[in-house]
N, C-alpha and C. Protein backbone atom coordinates (compact mmCIF):
# COMPACT_ATOMS: atom_id res chain seq x y z
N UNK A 1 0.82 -1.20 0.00
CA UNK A 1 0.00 0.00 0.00
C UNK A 1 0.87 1.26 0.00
N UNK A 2 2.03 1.21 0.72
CA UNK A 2 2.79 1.87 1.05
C UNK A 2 3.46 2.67 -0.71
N UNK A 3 4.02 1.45 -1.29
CA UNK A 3 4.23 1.85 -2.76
C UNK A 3 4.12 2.50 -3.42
N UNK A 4 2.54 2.11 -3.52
CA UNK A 4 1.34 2.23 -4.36
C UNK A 4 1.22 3.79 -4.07
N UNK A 5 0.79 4.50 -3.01
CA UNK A 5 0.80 5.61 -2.54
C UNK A 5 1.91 6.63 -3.04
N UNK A 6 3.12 5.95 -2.73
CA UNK A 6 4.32 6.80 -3.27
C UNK A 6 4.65 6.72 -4.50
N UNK A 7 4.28 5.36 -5.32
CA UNK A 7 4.36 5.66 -6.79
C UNK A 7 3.01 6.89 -6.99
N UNK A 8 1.98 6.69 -6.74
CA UNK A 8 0.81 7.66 -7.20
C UNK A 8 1.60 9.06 -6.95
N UNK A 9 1.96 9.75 -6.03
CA UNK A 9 2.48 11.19 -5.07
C UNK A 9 3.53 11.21 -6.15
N UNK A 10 4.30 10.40 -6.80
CA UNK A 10 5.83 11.03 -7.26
C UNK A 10 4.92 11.13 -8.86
N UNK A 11 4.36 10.18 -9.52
CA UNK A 11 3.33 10.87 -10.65
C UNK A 11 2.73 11.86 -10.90
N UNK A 12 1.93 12.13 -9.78
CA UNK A 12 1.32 13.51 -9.48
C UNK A 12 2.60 14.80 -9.75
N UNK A 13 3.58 14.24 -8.93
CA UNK A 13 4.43 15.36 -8.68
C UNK A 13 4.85 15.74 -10.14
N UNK A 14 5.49 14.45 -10.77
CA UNK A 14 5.92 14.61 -12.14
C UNK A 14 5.04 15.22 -13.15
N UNK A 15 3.79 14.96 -13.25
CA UNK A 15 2.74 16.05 -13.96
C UNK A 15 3.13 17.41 -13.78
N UNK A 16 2.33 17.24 -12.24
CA UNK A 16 2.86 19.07 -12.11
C UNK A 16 4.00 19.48 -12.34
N UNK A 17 4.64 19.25 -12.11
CA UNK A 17 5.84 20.06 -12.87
C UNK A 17 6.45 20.20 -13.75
N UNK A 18 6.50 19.04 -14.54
CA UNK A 18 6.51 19.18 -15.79
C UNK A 18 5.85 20.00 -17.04
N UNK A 19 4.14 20.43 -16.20
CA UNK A 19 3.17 21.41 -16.82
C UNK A 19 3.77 22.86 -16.34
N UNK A 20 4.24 22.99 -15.67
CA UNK A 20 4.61 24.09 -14.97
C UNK A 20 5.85 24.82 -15.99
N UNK A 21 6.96 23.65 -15.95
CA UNK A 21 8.01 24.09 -16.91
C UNK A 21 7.38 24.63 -18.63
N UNK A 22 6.71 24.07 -18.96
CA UNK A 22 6.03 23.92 -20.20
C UNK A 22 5.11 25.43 -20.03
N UNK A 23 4.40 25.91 -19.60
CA UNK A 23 4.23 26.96 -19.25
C UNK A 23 5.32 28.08 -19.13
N UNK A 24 5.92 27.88 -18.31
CA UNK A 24 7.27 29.16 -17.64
C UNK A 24 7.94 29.65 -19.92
N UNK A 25 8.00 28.55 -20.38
CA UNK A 25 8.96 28.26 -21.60
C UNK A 25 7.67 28.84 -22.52
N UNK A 26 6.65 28.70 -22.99
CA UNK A 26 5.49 29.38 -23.68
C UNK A 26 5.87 31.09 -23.20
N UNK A 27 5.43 31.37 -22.06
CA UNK A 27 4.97 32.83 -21.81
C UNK A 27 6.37 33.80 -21.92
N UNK A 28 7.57 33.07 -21.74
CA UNK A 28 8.49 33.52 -21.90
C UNK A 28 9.19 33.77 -23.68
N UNK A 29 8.73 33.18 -24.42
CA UNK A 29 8.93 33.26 -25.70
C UNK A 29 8.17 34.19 -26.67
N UNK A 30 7.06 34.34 -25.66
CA UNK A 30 6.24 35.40 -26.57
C UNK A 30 6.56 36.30 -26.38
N UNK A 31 7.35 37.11 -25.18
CA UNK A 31 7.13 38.61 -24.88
C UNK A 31 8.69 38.94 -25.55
N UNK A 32 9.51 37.87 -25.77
CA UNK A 32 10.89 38.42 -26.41
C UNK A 32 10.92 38.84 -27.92
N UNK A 33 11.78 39.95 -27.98
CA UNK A 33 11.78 40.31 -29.72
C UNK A 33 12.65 39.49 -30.54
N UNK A 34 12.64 39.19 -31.60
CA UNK A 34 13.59 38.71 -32.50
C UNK A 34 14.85 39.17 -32.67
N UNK A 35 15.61 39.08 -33.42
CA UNK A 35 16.75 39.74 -34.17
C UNK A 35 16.76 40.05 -35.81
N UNK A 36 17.33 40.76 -36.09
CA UNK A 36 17.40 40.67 -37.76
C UNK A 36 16.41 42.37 -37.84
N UNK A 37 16.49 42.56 -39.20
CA UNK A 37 15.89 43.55 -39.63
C UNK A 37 14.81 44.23 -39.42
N UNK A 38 14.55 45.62 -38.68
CA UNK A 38 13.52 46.37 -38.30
C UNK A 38 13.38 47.62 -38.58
N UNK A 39 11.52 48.18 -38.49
CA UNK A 39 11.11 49.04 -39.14
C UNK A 39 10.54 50.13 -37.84
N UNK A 40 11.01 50.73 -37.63
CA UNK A 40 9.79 51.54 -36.78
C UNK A 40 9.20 53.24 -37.06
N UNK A 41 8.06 52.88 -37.37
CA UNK A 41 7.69 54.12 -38.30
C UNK A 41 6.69 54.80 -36.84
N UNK A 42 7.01 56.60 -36.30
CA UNK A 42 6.36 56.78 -35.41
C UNK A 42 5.37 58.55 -36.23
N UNK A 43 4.43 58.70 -35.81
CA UNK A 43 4.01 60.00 -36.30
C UNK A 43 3.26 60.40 -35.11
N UNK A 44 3.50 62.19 -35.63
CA UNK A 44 3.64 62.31 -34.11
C UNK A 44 2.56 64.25 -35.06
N UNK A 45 2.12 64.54 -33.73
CA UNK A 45 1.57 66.29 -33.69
C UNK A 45 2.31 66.79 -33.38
N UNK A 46 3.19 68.02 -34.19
CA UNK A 46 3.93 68.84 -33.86
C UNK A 46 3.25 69.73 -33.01
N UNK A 47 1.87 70.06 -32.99
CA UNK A 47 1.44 71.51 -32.78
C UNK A 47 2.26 71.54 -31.15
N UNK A 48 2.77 70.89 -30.28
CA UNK A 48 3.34 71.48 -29.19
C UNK A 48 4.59 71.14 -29.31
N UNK A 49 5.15 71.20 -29.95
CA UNK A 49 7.18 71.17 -30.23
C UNK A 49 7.10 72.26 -29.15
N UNK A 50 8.45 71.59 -28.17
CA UNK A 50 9.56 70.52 -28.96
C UNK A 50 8.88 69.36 -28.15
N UNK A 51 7.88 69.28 -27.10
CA UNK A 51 7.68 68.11 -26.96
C UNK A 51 6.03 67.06 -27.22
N UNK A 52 6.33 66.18 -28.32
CA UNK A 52 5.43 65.90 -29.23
C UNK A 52 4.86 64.57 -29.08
N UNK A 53 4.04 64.62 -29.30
CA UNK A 53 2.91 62.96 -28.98
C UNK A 53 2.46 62.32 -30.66
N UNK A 54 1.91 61.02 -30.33
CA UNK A 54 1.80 60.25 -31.71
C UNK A 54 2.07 58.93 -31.23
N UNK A 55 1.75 57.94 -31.87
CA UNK A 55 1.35 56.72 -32.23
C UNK A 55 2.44 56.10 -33.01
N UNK A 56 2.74 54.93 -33.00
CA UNK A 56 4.19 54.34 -33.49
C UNK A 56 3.78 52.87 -34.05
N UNK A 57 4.25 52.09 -34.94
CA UNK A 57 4.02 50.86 -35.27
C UNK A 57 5.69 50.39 -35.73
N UNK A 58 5.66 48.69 -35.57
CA UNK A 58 7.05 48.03 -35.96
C UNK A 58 6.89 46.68 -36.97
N UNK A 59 7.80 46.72 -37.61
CA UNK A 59 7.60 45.53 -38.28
C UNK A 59 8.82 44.99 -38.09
N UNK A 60 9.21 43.62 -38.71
CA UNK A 60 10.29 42.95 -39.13
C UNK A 60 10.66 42.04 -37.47
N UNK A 61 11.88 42.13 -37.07
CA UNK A 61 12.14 41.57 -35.69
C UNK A 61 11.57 42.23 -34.94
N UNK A 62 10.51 43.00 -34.53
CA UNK A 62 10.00 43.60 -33.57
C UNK A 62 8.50 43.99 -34.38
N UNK A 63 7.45 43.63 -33.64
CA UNK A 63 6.29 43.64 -34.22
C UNK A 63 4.95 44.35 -33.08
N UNK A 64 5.33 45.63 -32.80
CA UNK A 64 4.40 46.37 -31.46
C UNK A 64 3.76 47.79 -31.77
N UNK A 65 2.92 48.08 -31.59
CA UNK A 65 2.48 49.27 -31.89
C UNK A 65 1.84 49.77 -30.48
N UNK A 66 1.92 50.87 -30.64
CA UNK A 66 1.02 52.03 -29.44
C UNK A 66 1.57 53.43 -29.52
N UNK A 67 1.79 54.06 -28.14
CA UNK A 67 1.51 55.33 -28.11
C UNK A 67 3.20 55.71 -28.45
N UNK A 68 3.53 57.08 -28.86
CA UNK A 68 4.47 57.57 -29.15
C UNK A 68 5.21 59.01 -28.27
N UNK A 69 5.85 59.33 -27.47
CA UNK A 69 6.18 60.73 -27.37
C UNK A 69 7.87 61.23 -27.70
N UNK A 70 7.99 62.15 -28.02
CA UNK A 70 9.24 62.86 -28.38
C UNK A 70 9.43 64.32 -28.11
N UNK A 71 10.51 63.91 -27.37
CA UNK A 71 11.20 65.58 -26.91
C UNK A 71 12.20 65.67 -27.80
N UNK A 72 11.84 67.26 -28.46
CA UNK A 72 13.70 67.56 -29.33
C UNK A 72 14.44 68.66 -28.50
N UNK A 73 15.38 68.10 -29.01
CA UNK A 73 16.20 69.24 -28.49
C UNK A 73 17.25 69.71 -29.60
N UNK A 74 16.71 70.67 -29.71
CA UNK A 74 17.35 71.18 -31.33
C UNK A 74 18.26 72.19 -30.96
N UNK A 75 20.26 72.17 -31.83
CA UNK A 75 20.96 72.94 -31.17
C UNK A 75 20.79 74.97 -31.36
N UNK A 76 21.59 75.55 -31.32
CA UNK A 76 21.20 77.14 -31.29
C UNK A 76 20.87 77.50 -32.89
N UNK A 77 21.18 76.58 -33.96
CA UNK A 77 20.90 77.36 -35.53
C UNK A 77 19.82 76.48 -35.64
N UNK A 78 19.28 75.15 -35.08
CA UNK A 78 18.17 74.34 -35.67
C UNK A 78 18.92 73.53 -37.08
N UNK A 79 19.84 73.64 -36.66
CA UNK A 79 20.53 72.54 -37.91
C UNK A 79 20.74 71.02 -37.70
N UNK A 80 20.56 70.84 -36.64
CA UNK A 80 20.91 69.07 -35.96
C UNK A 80 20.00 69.31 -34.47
N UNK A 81 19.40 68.18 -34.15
CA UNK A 81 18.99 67.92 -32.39
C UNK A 81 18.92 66.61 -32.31
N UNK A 82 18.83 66.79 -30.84
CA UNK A 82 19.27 65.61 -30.23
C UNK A 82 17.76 64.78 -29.60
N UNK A 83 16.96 64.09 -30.02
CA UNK A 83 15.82 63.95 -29.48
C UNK A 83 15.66 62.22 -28.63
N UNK A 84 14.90 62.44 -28.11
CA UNK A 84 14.35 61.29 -26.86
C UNK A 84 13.16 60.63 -27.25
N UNK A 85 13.16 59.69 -27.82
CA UNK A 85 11.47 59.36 -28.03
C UNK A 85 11.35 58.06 -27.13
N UNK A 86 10.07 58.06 -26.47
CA UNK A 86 9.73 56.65 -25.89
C UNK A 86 8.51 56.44 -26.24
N UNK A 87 8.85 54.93 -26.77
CA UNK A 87 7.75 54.16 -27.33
C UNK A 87 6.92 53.37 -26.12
N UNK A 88 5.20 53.28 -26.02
CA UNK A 88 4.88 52.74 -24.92
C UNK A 88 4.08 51.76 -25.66
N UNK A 89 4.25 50.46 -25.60
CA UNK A 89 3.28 49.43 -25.29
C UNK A 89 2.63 48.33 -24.57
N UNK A 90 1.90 47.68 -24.94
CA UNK A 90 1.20 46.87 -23.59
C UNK A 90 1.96 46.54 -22.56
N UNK A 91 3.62 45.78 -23.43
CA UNK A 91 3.73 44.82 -22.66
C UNK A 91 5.80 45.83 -22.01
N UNK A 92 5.70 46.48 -22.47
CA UNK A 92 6.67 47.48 -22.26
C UNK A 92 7.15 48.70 -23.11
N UNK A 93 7.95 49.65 -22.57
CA UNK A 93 8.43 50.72 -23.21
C UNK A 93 9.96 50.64 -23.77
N UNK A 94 10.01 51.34 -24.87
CA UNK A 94 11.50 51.07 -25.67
C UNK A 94 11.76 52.90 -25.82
N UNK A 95 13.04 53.30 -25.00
CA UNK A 95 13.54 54.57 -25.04
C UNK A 95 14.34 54.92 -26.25
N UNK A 96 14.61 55.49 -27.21
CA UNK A 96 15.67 55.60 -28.14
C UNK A 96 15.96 56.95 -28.13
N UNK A 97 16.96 56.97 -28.51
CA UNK A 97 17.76 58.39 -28.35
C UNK A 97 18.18 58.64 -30.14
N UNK A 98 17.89 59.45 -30.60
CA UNK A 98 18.15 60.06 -32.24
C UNK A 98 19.29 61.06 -32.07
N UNK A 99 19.96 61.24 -33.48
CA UNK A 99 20.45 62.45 -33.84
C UNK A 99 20.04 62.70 -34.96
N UNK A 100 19.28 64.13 -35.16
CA UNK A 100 18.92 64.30 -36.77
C UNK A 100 19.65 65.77 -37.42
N UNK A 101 20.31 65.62 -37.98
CA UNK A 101 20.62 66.65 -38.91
C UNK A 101 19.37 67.21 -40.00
N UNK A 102 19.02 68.27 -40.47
CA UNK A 102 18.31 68.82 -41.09
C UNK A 102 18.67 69.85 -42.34
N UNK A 103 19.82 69.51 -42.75
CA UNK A 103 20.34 70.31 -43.81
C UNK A 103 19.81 69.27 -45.07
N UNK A 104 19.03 68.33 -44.63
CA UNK A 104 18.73 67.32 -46.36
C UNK A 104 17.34 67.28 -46.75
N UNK A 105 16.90 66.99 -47.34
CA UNK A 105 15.24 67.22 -47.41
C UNK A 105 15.16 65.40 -48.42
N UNK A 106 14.33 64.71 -47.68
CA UNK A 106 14.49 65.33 -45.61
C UNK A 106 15.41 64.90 -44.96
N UNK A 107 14.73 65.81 -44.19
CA UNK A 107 15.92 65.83 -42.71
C UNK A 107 16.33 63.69 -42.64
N UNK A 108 17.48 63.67 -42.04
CA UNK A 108 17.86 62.40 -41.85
C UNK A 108 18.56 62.09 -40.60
N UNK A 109 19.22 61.25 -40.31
CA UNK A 109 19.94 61.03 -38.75
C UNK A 109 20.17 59.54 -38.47
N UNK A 110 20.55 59.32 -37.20
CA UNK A 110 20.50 57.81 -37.06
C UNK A 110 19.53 57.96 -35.47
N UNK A 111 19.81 56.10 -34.82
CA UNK A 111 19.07 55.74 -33.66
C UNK A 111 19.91 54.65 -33.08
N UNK A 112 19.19 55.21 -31.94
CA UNK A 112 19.76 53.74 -31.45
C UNK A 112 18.98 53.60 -29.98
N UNK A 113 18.65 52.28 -29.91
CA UNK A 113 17.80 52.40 -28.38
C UNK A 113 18.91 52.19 -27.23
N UNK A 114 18.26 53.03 -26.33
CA UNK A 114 19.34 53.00 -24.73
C UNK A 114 18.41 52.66 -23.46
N UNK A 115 17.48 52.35 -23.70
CA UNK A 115 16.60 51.52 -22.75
C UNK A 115 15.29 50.97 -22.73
N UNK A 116 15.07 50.50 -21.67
CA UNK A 116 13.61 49.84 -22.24
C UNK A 116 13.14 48.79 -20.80
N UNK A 117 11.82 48.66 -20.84
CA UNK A 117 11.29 47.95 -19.56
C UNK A 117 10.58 46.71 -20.12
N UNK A 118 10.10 46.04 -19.17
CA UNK A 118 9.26 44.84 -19.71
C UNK A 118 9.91 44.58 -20.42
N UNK A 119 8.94 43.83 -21.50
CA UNK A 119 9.66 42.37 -22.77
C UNK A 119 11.09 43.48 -22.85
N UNK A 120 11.09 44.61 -23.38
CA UNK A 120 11.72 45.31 -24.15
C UNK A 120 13.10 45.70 -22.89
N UNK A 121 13.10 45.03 -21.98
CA UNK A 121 14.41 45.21 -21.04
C UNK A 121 15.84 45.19 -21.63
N UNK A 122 15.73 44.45 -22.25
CA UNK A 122 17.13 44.12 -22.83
C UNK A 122 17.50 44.41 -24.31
N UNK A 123 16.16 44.99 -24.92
CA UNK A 123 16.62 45.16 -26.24
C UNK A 123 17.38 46.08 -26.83
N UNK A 124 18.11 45.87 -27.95
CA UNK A 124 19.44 46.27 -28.33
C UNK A 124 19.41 47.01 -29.65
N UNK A 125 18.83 47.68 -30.33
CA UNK A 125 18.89 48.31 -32.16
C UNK A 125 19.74 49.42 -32.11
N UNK A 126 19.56 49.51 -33.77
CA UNK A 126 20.16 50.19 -33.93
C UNK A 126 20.05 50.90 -35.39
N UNK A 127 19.84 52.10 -35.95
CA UNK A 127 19.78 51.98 -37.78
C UNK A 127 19.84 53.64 -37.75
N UNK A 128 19.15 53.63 -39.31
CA UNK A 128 19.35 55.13 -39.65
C UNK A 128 17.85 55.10 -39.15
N UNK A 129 17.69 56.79 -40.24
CA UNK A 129 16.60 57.76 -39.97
C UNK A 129 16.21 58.40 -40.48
N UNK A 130 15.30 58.59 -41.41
CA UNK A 130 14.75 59.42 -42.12
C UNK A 130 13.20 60.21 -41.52
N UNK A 131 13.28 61.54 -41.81
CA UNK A 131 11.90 62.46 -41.25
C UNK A 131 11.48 63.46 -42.06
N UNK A 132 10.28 62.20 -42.59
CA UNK A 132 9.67 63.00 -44.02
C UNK A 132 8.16 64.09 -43.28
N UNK A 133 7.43 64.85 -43.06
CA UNK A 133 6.82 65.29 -42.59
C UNK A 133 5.74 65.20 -41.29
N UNK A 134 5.67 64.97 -40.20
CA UNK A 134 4.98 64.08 -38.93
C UNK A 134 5.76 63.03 -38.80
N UNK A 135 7.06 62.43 -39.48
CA UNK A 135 7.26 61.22 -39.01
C UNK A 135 8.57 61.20 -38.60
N UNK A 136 9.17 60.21 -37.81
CA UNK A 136 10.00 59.58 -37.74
C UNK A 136 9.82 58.27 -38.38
N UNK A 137 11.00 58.06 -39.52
CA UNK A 137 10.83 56.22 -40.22
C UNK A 137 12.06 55.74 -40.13
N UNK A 138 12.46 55.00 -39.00
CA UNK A 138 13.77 54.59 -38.76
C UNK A 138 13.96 52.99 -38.78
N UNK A 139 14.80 52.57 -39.60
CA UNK A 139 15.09 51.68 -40.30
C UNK A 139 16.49 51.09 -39.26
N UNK A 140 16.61 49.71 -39.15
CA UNK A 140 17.79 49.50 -38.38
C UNK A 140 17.53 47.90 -38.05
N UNK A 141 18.33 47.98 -37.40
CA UNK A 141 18.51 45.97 -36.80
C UNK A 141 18.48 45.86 -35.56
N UNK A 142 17.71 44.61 -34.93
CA UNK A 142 17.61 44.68 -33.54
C UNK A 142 19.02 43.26 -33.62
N UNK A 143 19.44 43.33 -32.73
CA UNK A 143 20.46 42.08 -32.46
C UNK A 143 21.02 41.97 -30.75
């Protein structure tokens, strides 16, 4: 009887936990981004420059959309700034820091992200920048 009992308890045990691991490995795979080639196109209302709101979407290794804000900071001629945008979605926020020069039409620059919470804790890009009218369309690689 004795056995019988302890074979049943170590079965049990082996289910559960085994469902458990199988779980932990699902929820954890969804919230991470890929690597390889990415798009993140953000548009935004100037009417309160320099600090501006808008909506953002991603494609390629990173696939998230939501809310958008950006502070510029443009130097004393307005020829180059240095801007802050953070992207917010469900499941976290991605900070990137720009430089855009404005002597090209259009204006162009690069990116690169320097922080980020949730899924987006650890993520790493990087690309150019182009800013054709309301937008930021920055092109780059997450890795």
């Amino acid at each position: 009887m004795q056995k019988q009992l302890l074979l049943f308890f170590t079965g049990a045990l082996f289910i559960l936990l085994t469902g458990f691991k199988r779980d932990n490995l699902t929820s954890s795979s969804k919230a991470s981004p890929g690597k390889g080639p990415v798009t993140i196109t953000a548009v935004f209302d100037f009417s309160t420059f320099p600090d501006v709101i808008g909506t953002f979407t991603t494609s390629g290794a990173l696939n998230v959309s939501g809310t958008a804000e950006m502070v510029v900071g443009p130097n004393e001629n307005g020829v180059r700034a240095h801007c802050v945008v953070i992207l917010t979605a469900p499941d976290g926020t991605i900070t990137i820091h720009q430089r855009c020069e404005f002597a090209t039409d259009p204006p162009k620059g690069q990116w690169n992200v320097v922080g980020g919470t949730g899924a987006y804790a650890n993520l790493k890009a990087n690309g150019s920048l182009l800013m054709p009218p309301d937008t930021e369309a920055m092109e780059g690689t997450v890795y």
